[in-house]
N, C-alpha and C. Protein backbone atom coordinates (compact mmCIF):
# COMPACT_ATOMS: atom_id res chain seq x y z
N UNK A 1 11.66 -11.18 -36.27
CA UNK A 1 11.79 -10.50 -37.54
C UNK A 1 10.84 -9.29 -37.54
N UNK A 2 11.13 -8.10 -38.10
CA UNK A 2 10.76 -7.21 -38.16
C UNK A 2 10.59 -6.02 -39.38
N UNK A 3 9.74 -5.14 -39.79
CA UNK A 3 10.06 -4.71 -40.81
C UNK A 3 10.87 -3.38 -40.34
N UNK A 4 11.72 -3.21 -41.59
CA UNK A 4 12.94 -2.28 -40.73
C UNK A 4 12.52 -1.11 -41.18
N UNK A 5 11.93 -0.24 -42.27
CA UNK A 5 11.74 1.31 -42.15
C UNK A 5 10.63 1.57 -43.15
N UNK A 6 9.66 2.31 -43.45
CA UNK A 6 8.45 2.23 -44.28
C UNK A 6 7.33 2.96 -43.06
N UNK A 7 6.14 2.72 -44.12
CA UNK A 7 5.26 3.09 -43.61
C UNK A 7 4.58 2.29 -42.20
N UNK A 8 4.98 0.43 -42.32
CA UNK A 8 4.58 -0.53 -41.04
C UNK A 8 6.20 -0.71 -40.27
N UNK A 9 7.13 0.74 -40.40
CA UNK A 9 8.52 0.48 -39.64
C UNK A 9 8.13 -0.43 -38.37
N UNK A 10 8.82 -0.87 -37.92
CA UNK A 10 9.10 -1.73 -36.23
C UNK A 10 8.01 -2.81 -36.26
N UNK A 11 6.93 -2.88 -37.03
CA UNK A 11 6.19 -4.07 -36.64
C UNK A 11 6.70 -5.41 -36.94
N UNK A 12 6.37 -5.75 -35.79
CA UNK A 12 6.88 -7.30 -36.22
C UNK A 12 6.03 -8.24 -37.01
N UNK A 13 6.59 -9.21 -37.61
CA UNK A 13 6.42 -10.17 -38.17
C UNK A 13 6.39 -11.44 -37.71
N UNK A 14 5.43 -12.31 -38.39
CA UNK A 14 5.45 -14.01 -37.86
C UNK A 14 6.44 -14.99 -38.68
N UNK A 15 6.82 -15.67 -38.36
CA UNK A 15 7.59 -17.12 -39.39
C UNK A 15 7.19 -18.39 -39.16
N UNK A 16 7.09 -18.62 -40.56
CA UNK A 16 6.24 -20.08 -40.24
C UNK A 16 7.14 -20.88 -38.99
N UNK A 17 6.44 -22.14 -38.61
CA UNK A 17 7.71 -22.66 -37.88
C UNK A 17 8.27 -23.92 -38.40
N UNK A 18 8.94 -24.29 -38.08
CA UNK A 18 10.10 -25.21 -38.44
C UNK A 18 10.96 -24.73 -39.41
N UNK A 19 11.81 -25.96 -40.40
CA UNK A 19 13.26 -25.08 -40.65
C UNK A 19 12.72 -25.26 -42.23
N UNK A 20 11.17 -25.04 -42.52
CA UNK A 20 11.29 -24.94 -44.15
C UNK A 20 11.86 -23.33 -44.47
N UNK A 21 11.92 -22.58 -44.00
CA UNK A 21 11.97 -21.41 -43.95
C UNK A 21 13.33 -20.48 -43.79
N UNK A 22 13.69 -19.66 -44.49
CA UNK A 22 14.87 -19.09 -43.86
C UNK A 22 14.88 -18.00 -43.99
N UNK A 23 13.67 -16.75 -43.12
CA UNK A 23 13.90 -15.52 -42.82
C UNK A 23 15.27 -14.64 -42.95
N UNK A 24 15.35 -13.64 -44.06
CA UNK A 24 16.30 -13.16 -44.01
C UNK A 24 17.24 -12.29 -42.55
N UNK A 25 18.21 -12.29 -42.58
CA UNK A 25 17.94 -11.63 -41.23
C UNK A 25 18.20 -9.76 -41.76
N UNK A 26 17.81 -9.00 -40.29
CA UNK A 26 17.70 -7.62 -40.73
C UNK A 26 18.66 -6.77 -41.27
N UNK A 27 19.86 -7.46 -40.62
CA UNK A 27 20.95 -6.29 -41.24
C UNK A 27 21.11 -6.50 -42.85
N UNK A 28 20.86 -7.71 -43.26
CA UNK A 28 20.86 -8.61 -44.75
C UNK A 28 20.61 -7.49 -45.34
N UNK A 29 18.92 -7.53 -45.09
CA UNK A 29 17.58 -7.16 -45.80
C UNK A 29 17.80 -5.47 -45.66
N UNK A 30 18.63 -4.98 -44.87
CA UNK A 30 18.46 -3.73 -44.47
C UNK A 30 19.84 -2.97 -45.75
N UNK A 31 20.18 -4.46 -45.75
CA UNK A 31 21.84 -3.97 -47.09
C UNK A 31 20.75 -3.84 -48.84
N UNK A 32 20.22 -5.13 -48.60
CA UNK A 32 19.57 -5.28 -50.07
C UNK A 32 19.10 -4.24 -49.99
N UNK A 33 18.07 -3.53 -49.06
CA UNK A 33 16.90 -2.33 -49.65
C UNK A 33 17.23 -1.21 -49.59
N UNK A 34 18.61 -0.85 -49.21
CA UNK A 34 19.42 0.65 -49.08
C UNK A 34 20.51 0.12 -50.83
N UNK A 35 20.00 -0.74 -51.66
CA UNK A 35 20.90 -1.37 -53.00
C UNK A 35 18.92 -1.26 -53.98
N UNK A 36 18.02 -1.26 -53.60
CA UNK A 36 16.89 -1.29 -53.91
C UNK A 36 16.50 -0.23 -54.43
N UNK A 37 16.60 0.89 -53.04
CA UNK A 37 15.35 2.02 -53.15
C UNK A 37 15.71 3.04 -54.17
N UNK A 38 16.70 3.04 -55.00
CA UNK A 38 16.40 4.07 -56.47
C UNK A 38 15.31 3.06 -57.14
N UNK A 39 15.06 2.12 -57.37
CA UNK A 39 13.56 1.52 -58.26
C UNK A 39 12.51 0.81 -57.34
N UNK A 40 12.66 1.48 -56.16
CA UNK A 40 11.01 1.12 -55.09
C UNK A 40 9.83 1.93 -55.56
N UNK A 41 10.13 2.84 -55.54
CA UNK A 41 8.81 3.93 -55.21
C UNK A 41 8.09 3.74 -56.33
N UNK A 42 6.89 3.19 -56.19
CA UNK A 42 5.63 2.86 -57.31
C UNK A 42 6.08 1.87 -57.85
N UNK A 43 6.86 0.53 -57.25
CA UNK A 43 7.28 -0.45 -58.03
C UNK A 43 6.31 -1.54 -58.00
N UNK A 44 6.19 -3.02 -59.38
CA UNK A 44 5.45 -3.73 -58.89
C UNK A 44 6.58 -4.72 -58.47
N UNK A 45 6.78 -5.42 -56.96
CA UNK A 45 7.75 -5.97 -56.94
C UNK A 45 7.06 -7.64 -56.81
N UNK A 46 7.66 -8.52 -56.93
CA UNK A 46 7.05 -10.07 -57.44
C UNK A 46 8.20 -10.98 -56.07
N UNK A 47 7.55 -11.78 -54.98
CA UNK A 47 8.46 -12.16 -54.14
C UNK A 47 8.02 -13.81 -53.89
N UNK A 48 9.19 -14.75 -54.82
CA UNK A 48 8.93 -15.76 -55.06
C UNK A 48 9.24 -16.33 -53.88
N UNK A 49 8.82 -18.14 -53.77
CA UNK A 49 9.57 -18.08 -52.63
C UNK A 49 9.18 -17.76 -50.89
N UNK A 50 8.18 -17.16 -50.99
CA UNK A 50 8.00 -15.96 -49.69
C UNK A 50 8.18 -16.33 -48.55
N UNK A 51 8.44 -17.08 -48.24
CA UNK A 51 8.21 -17.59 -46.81
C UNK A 51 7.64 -17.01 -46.04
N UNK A 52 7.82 -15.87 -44.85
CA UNK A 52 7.10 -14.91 -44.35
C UNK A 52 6.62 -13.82 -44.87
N UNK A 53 6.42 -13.83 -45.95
CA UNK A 53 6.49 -12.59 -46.89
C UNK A 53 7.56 -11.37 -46.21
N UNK A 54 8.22 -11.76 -45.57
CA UNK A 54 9.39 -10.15 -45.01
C UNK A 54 9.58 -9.41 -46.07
N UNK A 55 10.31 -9.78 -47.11
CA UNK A 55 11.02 -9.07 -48.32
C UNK A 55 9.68 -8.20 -48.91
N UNK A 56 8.83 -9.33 -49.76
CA UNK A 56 7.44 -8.33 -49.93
C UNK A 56 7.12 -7.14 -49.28
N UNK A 57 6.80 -7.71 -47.89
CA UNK A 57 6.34 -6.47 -47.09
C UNK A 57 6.85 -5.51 -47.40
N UNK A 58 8.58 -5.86 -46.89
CA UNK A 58 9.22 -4.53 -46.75
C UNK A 58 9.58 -3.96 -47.58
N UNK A 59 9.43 -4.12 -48.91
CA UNK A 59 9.40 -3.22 -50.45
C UNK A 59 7.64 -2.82 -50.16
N UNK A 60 6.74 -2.79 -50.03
CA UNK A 60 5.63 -2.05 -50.31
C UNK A 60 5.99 -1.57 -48.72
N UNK A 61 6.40 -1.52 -47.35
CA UNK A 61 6.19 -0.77 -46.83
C UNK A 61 7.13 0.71 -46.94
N UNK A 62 8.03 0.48 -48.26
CA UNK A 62 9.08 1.27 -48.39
C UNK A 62 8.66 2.06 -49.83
N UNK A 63 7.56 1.88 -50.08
CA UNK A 63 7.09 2.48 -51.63
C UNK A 63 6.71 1.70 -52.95
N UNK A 64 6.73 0.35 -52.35
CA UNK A 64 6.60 -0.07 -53.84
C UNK A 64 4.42 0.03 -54.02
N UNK A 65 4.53 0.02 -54.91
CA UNK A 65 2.97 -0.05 -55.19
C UNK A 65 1.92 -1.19 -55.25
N UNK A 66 2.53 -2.26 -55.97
CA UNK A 66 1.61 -3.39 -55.41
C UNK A 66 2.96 -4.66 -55.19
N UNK A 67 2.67 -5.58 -54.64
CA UNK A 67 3.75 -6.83 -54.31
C UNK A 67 2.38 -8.20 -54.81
N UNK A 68 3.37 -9.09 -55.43
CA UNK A 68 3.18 -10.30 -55.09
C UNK A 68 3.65 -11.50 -54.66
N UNK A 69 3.07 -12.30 -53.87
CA UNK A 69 3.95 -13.23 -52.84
C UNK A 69 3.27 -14.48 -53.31
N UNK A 70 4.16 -15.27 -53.74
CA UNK A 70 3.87 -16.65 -54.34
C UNK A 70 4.50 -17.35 -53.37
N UNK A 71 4.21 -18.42 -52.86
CA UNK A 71 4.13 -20.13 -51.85
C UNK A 71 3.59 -20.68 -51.91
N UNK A 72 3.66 -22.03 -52.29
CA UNK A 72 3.00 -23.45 -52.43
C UNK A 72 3.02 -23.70 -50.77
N UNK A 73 3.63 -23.70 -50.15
CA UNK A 73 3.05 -24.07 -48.42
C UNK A 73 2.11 -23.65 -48.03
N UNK A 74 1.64 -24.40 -47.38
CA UNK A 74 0.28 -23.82 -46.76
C UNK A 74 0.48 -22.87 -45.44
N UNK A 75 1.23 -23.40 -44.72
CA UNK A 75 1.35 -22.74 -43.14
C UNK A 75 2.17 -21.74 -43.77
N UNK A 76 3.29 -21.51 -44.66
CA UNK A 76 3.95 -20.07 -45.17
C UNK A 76 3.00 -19.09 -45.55
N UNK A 77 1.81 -19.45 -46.22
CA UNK A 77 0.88 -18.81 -46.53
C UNK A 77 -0.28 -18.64 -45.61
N UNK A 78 -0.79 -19.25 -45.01
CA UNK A 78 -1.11 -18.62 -43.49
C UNK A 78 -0.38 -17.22 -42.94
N UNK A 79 0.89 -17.31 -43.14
CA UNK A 79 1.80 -16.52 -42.12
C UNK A 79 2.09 -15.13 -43.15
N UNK A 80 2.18 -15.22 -44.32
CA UNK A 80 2.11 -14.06 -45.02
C UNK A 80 0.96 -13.51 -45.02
N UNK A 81 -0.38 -13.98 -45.04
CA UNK A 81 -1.82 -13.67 -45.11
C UNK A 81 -1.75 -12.89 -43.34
N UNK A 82 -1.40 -13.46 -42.74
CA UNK A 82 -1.32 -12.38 -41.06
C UNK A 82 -0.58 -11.03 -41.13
N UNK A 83 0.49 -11.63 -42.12
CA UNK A 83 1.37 -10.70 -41.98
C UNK A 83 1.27 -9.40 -42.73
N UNK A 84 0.68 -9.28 -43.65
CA UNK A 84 -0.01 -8.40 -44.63
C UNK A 84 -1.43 -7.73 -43.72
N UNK A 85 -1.95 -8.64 -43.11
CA UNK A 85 -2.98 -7.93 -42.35
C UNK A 85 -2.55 -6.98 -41.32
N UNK A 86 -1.52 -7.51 -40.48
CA UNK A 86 -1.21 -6.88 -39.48
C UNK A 86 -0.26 -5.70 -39.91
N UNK A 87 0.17 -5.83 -40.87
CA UNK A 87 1.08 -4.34 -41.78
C UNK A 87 0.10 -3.57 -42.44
N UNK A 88 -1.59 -3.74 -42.61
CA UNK A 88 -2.24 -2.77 -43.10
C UNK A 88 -1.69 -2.67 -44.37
N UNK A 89 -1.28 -3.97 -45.48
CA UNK A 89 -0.73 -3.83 -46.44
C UNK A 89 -1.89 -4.75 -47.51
N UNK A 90 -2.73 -5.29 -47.68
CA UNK A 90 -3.89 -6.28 -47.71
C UNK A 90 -4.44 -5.45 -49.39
N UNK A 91 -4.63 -4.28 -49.46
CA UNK A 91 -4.86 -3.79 -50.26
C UNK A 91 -3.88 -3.55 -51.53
N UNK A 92 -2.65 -3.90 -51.39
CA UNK A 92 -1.27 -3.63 -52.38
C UNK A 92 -1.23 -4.80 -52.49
N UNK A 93 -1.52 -6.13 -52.02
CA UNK A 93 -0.87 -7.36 -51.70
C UNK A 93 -1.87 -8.57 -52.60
N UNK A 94 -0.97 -9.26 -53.75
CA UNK A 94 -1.59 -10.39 -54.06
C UNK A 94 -0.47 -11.69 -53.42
N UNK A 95 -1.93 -12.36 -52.98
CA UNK A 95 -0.98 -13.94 -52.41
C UNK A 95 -1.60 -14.85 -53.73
N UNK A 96 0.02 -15.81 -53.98
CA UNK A 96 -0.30 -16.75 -54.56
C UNK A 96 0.01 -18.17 -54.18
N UNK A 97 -1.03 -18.86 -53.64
CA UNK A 97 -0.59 -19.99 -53.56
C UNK A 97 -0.29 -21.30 -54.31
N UNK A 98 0.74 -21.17 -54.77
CA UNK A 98 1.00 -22.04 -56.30
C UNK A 98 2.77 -22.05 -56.31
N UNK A 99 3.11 -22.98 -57.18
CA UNK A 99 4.07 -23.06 -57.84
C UNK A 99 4.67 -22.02 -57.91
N UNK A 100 5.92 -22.04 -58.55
CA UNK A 100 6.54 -20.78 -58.70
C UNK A 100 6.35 -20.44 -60.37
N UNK A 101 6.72 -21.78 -60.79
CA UNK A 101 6.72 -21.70 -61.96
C UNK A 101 5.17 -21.72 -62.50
N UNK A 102 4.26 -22.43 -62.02
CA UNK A 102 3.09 -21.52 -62.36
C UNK A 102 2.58 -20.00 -62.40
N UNK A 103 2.84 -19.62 -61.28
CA UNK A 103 2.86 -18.35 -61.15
C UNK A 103 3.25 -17.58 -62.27
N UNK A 104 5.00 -17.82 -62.52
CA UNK A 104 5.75 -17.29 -63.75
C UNK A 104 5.06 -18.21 -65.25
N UNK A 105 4.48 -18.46 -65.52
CA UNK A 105 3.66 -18.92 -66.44
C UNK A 105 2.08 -17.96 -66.84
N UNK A 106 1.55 -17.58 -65.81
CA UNK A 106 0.12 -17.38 -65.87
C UNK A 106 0.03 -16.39 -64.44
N UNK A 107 0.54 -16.93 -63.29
CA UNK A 107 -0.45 -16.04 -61.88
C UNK A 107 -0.23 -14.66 -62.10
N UNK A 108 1.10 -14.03 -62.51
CA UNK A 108 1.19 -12.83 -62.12
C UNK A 108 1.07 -11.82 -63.56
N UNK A 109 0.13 -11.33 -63.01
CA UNK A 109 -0.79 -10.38 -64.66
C UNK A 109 -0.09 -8.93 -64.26
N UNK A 110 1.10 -8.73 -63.83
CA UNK A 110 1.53 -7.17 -64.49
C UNK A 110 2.83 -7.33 -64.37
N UNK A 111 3.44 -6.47 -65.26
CA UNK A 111 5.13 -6.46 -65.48
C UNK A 111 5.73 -6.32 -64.11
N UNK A 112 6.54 -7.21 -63.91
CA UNK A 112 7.54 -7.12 -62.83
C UNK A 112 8.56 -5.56 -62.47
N UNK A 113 8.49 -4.99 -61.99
CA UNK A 113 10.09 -4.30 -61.99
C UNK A 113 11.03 -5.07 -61.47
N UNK A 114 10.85 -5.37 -59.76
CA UNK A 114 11.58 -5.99 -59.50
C UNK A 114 11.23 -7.56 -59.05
N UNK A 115 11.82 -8.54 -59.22
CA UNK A 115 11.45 -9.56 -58.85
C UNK A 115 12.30 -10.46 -58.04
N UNK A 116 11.97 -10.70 -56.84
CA UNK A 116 12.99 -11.41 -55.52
C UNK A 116 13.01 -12.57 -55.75
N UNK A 117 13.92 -13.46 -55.05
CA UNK A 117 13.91 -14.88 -55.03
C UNK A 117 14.59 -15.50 -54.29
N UNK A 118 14.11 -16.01 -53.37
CA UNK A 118 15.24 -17.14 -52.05
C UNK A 118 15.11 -18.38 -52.41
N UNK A 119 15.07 -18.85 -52.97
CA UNK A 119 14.57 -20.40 -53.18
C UNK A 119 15.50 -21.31 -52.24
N UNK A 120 15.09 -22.51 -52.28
CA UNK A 120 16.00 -23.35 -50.97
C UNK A 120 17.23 -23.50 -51.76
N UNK A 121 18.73 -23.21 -51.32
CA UNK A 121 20.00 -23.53 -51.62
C UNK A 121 20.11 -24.86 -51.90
N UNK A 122 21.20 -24.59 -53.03
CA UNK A 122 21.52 -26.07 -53.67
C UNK A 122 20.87 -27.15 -54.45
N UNK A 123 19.50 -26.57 -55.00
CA UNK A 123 18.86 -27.04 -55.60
C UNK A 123 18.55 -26.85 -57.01
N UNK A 124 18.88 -25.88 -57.59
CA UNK A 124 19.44 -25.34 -59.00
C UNK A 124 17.77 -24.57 -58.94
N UNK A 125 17.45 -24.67 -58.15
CA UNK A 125 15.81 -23.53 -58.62
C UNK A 125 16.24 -22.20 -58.88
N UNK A 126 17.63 -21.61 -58.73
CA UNK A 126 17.48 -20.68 -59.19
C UNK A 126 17.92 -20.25 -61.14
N UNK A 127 18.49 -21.35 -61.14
CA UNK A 127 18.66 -21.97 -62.76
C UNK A 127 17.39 -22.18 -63.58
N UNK A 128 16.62 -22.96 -63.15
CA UNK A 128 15.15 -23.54 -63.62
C UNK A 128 14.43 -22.15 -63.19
N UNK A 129 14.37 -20.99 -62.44
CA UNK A 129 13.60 -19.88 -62.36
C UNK A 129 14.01 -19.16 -63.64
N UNK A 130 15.53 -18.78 -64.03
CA UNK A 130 16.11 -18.05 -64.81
C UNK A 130 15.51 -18.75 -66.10
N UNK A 131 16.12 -19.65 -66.53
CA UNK A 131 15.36 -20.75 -67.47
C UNK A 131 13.34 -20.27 -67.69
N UNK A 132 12.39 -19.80 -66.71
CA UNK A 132 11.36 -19.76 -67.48
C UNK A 132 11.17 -18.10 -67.06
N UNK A 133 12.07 -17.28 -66.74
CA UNK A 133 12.16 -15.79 -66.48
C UNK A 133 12.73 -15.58 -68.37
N UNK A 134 13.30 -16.48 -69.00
CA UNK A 134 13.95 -15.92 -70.38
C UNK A 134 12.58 -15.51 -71.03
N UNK A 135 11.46 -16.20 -70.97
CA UNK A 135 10.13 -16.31 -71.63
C UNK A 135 9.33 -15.31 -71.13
N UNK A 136 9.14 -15.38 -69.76
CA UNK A 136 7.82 -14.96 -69.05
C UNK A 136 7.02 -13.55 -69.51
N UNK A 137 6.03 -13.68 -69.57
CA UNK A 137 5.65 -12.20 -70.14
C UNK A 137 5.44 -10.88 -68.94
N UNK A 138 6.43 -11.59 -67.67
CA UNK A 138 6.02 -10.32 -66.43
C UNK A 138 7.47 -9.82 -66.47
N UNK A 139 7.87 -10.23 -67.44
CA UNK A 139 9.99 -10.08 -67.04
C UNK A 139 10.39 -9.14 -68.30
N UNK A 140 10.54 -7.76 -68.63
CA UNK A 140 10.64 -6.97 -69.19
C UNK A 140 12.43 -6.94 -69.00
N UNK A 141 13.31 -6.22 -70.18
CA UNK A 141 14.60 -5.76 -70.14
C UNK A 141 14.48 -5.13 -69.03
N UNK A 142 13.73 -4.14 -68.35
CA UNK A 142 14.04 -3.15 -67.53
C UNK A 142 13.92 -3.85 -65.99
N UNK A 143 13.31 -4.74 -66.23
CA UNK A 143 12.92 -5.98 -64.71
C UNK A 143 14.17 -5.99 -64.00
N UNK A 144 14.59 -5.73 -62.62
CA UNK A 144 15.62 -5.77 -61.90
C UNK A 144 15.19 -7.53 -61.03
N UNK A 145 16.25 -8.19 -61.20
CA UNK A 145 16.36 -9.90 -60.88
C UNK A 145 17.13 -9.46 -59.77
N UNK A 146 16.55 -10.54 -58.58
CA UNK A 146 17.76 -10.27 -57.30
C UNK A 146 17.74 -11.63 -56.85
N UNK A 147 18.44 -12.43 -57.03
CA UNK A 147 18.50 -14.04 -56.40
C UNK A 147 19.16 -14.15 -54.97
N UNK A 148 18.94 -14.67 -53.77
CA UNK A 148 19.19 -14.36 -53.04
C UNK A 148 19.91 -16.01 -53.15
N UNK A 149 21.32 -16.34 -52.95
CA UNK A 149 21.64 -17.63 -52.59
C UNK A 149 23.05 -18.02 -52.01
N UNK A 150 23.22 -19.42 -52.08
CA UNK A 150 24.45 -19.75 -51.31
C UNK A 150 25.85 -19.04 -51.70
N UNK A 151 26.64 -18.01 -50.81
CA UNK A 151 27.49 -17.96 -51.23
C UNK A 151 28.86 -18.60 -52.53
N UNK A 152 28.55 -19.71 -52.35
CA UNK A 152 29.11 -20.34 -53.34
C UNK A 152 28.77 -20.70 -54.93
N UNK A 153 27.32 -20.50 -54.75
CA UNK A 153 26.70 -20.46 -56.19
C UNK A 153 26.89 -20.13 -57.21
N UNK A 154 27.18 -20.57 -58.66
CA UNK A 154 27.71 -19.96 -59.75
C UNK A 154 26.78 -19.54 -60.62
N UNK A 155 26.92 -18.26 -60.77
CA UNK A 155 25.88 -17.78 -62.08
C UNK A 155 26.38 -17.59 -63.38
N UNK A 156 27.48 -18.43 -63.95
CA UNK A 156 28.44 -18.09 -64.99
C UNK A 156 26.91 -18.43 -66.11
N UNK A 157 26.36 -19.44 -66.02
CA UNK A 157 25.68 -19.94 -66.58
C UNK A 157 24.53 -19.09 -67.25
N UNK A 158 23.97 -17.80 -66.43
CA UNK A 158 23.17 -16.64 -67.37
C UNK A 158 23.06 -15.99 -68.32
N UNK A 159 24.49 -15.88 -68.59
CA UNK A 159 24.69 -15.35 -69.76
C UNK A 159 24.09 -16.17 -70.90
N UNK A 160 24.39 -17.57 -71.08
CA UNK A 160 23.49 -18.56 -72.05
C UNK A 160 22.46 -18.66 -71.83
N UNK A 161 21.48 -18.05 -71.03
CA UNK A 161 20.09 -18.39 -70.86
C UNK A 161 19.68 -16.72 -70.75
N UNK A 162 20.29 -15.91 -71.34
CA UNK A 162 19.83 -14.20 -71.88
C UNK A 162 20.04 -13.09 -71.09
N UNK A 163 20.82 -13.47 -69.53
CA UNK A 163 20.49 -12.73 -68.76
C UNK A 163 22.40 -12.17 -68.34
N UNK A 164 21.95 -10.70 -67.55
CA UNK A 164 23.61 -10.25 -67.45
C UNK A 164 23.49 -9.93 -66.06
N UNK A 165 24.66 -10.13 -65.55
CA UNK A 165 24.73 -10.10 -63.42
C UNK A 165 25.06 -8.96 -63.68
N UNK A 166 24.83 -7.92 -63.12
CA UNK A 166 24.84 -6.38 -62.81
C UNK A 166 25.57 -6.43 -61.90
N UNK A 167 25.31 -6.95 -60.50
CA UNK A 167 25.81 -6.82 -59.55
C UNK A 167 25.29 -8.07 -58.36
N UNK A 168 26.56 -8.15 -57.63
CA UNK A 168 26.63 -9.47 -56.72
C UNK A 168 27.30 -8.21 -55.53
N UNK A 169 26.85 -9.30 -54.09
CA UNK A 169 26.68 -8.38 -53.03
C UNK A 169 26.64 -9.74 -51.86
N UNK A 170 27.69 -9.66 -51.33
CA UNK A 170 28.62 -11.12 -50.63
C UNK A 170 28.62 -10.96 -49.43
N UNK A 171 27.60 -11.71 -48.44
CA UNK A 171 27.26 -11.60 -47.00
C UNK A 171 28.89 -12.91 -46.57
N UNK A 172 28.50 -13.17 -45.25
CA UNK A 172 29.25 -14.04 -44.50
C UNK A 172 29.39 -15.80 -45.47
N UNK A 173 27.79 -15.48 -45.40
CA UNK A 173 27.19 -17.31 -46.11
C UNK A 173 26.71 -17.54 -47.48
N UNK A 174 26.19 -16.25 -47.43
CA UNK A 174 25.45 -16.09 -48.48
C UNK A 174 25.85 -15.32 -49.69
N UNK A 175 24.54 -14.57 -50.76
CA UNK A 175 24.64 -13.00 -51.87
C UNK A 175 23.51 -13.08 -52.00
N UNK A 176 23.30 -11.82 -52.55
CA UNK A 176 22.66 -11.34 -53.66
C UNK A 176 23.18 -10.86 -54.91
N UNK A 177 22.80 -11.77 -55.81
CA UNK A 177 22.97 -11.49 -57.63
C UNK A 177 22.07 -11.37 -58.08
N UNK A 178 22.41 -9.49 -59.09
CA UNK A 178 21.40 -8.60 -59.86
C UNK A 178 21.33 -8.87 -60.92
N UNK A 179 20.25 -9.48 -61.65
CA UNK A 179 20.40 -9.63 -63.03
C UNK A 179 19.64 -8.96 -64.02
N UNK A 180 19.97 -8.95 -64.98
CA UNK A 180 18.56 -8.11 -66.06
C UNK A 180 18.45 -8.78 -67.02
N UNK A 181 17.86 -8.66 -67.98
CA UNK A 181 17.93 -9.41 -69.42
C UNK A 181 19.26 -8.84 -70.14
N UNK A 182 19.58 -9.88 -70.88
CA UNK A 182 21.28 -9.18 -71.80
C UNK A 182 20.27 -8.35 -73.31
């Protein structure tokens, strides 16, 4: 894995190991952030979830202004803490090691613009994220939501919990669905 264009272009990246993890792959990540970069530049972007921090990275190595990377794993967080070092990104970069939903409760002290999310498929975390994103005080109308999940996933359900899909964006297996506040 690698970061694909920015200021740390071509450096590579670590991943935790074993299969808690599911590194986006590049051409993915290279679709999302060419769908991104009109609201990168000086963004604060929020990357739940992080596993390797990739996504993080590669929004602050592409302009965003500060990132934060929330993981309750320990060895994921090891591997984002390298990975931020070795991108010379350490100074833009808060790690949180916590909950998610803590985090979205209390960790993260500035308005979101954009805020990422892979959470593990099939587990409705991205329901229960949306569910405490209706409240959170980092999630502004203007906050761009990008859920990254199983192709098959239904988001009919947002609309009752405040939020409107902008836009969905349909890999092989997978998407990405844009949401904002309604």
């Amino acid at each position: 894995m690698r970061v694909i264009a920015g200021t740390a272009r071509r450096l590579l990246l670590k991943t935790p190991e074993g299969l808690d993890t599911r590194p986006t792959a590049d051409r993915i990540k290279e679709t999302l952030f060419n769908m991104l970069m009109p609201h990168l530049p000086d963004a604060v972007f929020v990357d739940l979830f992080s596993g390797s921090g990739g996504i993080g990275i590669e929004a602050l190595s592409r302009g965003a202004r500060k990132a934060y990377f929330v993981e309750n794993n320990q060895k994921a967080v090891a591997c984002i803490t390298d990975n931020i070092e070795h991108t010379h990104l350490t100074d833009k970069s808060v790690v949180l090691k916590q909950d998610v939903f803590a985090a979205l409760r209390g960790g993260i002290r500035d308005t979101a613009d954009i805020l990422f999310l892979d959470p593990p498929y099939h587990q409705e975390y991205d329901r229960r994220v949306l569910e405490v994103l209706r409240d959170a005080s980092c999630v502004t109308q203007d906050t761009l939501i990008v859920i990254e999940a199983a192709k098959e996933t239904s988001f009919e359900y947002a609309e009752t919990l405040g939020f409107v899909v902008t836009r969905e964006k349909q890999y092989k297996t997978n998407k990405h669905v844009f949401l904002k506040r309604a």
